[in-house]
C-alpha atoms as a PDB file:
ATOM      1  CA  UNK A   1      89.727  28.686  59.880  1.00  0.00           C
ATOM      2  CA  UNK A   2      90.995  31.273  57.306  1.00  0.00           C
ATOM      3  CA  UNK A   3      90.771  31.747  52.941  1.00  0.00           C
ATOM      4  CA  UNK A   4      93.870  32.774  51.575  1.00  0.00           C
ATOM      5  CA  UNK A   5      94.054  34.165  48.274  1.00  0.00           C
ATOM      6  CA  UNK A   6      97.438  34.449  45.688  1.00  0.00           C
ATOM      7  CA  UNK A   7      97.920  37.491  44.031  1.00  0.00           C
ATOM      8  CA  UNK A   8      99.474  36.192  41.425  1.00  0.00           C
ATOM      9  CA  UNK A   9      97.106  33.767  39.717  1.00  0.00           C
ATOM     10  CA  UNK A  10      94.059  33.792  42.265  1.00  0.00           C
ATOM     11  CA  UNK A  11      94.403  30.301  43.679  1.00  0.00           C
ATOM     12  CA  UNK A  12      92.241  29.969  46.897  1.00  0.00           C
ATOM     13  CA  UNK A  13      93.365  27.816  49.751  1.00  0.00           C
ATOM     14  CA  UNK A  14      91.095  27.222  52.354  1.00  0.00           C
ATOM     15  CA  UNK A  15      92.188  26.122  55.905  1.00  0.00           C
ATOM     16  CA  UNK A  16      89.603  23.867  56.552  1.00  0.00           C
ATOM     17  CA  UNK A  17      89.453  21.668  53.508  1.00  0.00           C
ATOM     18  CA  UNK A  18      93.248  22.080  52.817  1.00  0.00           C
ATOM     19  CA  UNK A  19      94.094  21.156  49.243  1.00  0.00           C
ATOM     20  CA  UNK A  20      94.670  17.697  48.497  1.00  0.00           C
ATOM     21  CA  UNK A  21      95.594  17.987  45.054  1.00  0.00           C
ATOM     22  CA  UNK A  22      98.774  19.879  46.217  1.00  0.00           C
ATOM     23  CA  UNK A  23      99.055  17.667  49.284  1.00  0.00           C
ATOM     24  CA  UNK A  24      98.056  20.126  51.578  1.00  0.00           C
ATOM     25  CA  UNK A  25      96.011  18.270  54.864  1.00  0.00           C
ATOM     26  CA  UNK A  26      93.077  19.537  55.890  1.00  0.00           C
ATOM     27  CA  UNK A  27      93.196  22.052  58.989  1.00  0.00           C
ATOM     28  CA  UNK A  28      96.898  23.333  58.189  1.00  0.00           C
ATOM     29  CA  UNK A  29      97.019  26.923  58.805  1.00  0.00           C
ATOM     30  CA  UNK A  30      98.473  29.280  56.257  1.00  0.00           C
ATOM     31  CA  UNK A  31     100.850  30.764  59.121  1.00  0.00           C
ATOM     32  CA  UNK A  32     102.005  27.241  59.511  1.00  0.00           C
ATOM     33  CA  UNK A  33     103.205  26.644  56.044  1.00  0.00           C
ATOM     34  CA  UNK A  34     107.252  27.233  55.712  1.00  0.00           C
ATOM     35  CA  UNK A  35     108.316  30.558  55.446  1.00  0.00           C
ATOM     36  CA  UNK A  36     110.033  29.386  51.554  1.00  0.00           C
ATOM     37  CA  UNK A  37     106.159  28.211  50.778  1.00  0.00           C
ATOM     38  CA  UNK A  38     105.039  28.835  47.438  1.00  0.00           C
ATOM     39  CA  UNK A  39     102.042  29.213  45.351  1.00  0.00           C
ATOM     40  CA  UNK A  40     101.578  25.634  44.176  1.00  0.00           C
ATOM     41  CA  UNK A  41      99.777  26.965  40.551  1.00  0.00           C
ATOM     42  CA  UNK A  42     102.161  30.102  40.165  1.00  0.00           C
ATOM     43  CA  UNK A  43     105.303  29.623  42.509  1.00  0.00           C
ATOM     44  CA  UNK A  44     104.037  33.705  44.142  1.00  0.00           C
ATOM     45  CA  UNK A  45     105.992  33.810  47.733  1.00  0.00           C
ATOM     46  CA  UNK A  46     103.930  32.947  50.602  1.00  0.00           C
ATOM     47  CA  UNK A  47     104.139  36.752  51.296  1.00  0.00           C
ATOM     48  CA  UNK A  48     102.032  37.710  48.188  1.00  0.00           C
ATOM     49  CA  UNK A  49      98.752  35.815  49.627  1.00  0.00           C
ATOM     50  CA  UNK A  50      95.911  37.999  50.954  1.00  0.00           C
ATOM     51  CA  UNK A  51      93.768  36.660  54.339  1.00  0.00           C
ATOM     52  CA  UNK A  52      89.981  36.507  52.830  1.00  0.00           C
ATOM     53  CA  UNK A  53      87.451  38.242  54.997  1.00  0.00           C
ATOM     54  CA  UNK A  54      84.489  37.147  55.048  1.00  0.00           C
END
């Protein structure tokens, strides 16, 4: 499972945990999401998110 990280305001969304708040389910993968996806804090395009290495 993958970290994904918005350029444009620095929200984090974790695979594993999804993001409930947002009504994300847990163990949705960020290549899943629609292509139209947006940042849910900032509206930054799905495009603008950076893959977290850890």
């Amino acid at each position: 499972m993958s970290k994904w990280y918005c350029l444009g305001c620095g929200f984090m969304y974790n695979e594993a945990v999804g993001d409930e708040k947002y009504g994300i389910p847990p163990n949705k993968k960020f290549k899943d999401f629609d292509p139209a996806w947006v940042c849910p804090r900032c509206g930054t395009p799905k495009e603008k998110f950076t893959e977290v290495v850890s």
